[in-house]
C-alpha atoms as a PDB file:
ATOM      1  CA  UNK A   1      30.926 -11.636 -31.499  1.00  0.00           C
ATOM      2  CA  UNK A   2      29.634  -8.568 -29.919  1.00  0.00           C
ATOM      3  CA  UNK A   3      31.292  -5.489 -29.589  1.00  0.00           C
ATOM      4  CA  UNK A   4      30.790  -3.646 -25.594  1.00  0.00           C
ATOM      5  CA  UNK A   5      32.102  -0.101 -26.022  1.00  0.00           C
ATOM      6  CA  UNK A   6      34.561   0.706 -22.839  1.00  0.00           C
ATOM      7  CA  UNK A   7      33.912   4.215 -20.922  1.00  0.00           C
ATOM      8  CA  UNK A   8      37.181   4.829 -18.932  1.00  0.00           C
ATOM      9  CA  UNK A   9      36.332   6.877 -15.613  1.00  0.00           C
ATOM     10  CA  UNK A  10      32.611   7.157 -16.326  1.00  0.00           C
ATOM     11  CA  UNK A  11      31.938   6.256 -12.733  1.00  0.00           C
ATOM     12  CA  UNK A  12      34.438   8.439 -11.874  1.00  0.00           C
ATOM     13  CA  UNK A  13      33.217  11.274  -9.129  1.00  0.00           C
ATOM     14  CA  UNK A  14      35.085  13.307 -11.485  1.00  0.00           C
ATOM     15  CA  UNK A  15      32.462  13.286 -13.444  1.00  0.00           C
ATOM     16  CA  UNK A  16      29.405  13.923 -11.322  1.00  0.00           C
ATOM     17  CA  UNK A  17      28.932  10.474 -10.431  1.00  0.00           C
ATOM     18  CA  UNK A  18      27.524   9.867  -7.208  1.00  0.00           C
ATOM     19  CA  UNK A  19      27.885   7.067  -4.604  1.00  0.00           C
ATOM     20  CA  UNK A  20      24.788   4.008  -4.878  1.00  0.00           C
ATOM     21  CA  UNK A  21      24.241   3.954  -1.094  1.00  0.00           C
ATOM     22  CA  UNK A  22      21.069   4.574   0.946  1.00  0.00           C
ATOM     23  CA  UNK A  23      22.634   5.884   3.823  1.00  0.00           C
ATOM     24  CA  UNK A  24      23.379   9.309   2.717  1.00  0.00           C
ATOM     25  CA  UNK A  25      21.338  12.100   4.239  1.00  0.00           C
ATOM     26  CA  UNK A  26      21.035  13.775   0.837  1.00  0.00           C
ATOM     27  CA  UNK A  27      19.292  10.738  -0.177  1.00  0.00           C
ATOM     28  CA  UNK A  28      16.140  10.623   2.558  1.00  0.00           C
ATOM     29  CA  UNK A  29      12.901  11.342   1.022  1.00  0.00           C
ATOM     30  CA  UNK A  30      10.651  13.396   3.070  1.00  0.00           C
ATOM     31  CA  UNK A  31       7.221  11.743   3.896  1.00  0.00           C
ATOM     32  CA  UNK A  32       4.342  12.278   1.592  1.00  0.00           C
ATOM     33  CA  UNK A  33       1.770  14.947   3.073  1.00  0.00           C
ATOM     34  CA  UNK A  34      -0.863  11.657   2.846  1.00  0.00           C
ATOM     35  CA  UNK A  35       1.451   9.517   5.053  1.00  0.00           C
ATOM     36  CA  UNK A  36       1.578  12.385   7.265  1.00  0.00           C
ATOM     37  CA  UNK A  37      -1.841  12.881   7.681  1.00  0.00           C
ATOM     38  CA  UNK A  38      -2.821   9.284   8.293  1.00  0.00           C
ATOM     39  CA  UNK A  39       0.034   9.085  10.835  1.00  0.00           C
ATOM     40  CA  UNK A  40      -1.978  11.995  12.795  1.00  0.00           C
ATOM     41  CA  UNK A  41      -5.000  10.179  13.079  1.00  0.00           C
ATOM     42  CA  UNK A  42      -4.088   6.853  13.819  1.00  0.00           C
ATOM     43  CA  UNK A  43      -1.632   8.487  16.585  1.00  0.00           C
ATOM     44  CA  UNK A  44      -4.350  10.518  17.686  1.00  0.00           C
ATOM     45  CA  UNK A  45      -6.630   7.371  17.928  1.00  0.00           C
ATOM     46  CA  UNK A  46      -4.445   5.565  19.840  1.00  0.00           C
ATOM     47  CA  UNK A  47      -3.557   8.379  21.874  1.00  0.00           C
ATOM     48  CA  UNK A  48       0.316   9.111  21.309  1.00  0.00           C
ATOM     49  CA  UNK A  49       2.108  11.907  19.922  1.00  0.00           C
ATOM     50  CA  UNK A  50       4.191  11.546  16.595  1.00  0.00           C
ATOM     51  CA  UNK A  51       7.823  11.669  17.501  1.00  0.00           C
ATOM     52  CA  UNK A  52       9.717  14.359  16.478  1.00  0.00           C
ATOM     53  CA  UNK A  53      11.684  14.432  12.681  1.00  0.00           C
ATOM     54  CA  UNK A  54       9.253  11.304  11.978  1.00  0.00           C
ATOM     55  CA  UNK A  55       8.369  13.164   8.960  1.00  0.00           C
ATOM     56  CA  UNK A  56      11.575  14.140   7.849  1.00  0.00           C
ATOM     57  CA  UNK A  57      12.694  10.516   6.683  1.00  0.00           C
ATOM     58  CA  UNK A  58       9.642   8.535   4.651  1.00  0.00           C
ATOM     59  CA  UNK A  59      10.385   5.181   5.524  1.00  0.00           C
ATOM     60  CA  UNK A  60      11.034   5.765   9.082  1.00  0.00           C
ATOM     61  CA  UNK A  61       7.358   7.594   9.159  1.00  0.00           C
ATOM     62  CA  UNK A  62       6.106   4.401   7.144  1.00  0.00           C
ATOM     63  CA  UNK A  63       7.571   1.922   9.730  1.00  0.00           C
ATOM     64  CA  UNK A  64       5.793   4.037  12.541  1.00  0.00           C
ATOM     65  CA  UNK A  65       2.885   3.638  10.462  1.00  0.00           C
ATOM     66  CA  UNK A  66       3.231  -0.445  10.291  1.00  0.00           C
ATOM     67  CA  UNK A  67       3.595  -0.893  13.677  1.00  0.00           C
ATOM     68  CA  UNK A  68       1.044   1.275  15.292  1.00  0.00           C
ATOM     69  CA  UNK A  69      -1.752   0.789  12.721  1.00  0.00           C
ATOM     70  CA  UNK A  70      -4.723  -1.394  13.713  1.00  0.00           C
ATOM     71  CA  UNK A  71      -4.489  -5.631  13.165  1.00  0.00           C
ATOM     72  CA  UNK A  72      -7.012  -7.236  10.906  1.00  0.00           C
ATOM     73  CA  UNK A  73      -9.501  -8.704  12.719  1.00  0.00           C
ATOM     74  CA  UNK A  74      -9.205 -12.471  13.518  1.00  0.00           C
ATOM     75  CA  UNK A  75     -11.788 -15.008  14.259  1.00  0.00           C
ATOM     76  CA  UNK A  76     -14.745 -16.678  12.454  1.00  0.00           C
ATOM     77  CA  UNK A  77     -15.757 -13.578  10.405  1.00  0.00           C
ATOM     78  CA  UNK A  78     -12.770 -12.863   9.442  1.00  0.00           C
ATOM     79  CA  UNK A  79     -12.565 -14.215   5.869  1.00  0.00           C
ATOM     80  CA  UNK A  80     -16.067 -12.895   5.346  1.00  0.00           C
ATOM     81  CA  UNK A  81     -16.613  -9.891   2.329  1.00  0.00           C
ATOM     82  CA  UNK A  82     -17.600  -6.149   3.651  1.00  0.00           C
ATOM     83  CA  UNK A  83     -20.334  -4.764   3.808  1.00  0.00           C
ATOM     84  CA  UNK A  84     -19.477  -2.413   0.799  1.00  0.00           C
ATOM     85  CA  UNK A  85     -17.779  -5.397  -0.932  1.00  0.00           C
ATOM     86  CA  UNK A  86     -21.302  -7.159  -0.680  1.00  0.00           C
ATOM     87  CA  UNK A  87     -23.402  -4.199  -1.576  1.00  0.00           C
ATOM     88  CA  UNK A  88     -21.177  -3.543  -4.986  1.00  0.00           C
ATOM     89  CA  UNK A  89     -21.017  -7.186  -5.700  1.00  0.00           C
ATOM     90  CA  UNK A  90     -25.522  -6.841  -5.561  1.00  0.00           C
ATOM     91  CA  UNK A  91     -25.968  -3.658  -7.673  1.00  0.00           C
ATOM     92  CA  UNK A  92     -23.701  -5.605 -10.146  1.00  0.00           C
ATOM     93  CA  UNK A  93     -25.990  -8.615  -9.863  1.00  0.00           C
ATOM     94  CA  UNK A  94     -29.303  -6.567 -10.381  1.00  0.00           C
ATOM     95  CA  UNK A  95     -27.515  -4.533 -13.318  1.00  0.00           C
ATOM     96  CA  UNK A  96     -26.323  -8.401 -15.121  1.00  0.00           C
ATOM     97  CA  UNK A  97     -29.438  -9.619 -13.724  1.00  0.00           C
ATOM     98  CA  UNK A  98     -27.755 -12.580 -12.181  1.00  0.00           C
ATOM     99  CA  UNK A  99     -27.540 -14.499  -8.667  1.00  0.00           C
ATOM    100  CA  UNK A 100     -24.373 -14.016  -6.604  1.00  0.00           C
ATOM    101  CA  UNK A 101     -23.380 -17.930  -5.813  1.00  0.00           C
ATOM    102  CA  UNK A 102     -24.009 -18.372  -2.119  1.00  0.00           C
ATOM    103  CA  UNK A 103     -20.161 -19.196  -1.365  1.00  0.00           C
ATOM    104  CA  UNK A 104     -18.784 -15.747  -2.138  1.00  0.00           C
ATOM    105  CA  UNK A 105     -20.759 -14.448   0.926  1.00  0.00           C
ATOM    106  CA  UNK A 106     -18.126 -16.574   3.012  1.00  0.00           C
ATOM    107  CA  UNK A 107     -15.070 -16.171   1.202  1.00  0.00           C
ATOM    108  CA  UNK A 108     -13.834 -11.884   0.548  1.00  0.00           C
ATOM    109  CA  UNK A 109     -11.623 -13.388  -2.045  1.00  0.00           C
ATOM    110  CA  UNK A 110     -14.353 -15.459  -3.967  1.00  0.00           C
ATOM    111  CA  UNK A 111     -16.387 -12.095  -3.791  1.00  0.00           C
ATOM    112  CA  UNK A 112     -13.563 -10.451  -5.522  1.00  0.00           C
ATOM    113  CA  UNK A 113     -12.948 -13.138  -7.842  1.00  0.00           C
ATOM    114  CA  UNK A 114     -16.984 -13.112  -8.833  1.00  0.00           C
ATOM    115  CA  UNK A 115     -17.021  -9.055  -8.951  1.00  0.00           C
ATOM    116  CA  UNK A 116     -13.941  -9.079 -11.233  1.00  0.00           C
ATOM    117  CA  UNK A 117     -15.397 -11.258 -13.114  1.00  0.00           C
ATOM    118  CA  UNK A 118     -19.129  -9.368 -13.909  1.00  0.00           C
ATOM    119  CA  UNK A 119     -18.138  -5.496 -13.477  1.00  0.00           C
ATOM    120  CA  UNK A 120     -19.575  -3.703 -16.143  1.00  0.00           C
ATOM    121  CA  UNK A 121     -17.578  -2.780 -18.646  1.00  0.00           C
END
């Protein structure tokens, strides 16, 4: 048998407690000065101005962010490594002295998998 210890108006607002809900004003975290800046590029890339208060309210800034940021590519090429991702996964290969298998050239997460897999430690 256990024994739970009972704490009579511990949730009380007597006591400094405060409500669990999200909707609060007091409870909307500014955006981060990093979310802000990216949001000024990729508006001024696309050519629209940030609207007001957007960075007054974090997720509301980060929801801008998710609609107006650039799709991933589709197509053929799109599964295929970068160009960095490549060029890491080769100065690992000279350094280990081993071949890259041909099918991580065509597959970004194979690449990954294989570069995971002989980083030096």
């Amino acid at each position: 048998m256990s024994y739970q210890p009972q704490f009579p108006g511990i949730f009380s607002t007597d006591h400094g407690a405060m409500p669990a809900s999200r909707h609060e004003e007091s409870h909307v975290l500014p955006a981060t000065e990093k979310q802000m800046q990216y949001a000024s590029l990729l508006a001024a890339k696309i050519g629209v101005k940030l609207p007001e208060g957007l960075g007054l309210d974090r997720a509301a800034l980060s929801s801008w962010i998710d609609t107006n940021k650039p799709k991933p590519i589709e197509g053929r090429f799109a599964n295929y490594p970068s160009s960095k991702q490549v060029a890491f996964a080769e100065r690992i290969a000279r350094l280990k002295r081993r071949d890259i298998p041909r099918e991580c050239f065509q597959d970004r997460t194979m690449m990954s998998r294989w570069i995971d897999g002989n980083k030096p430690r």
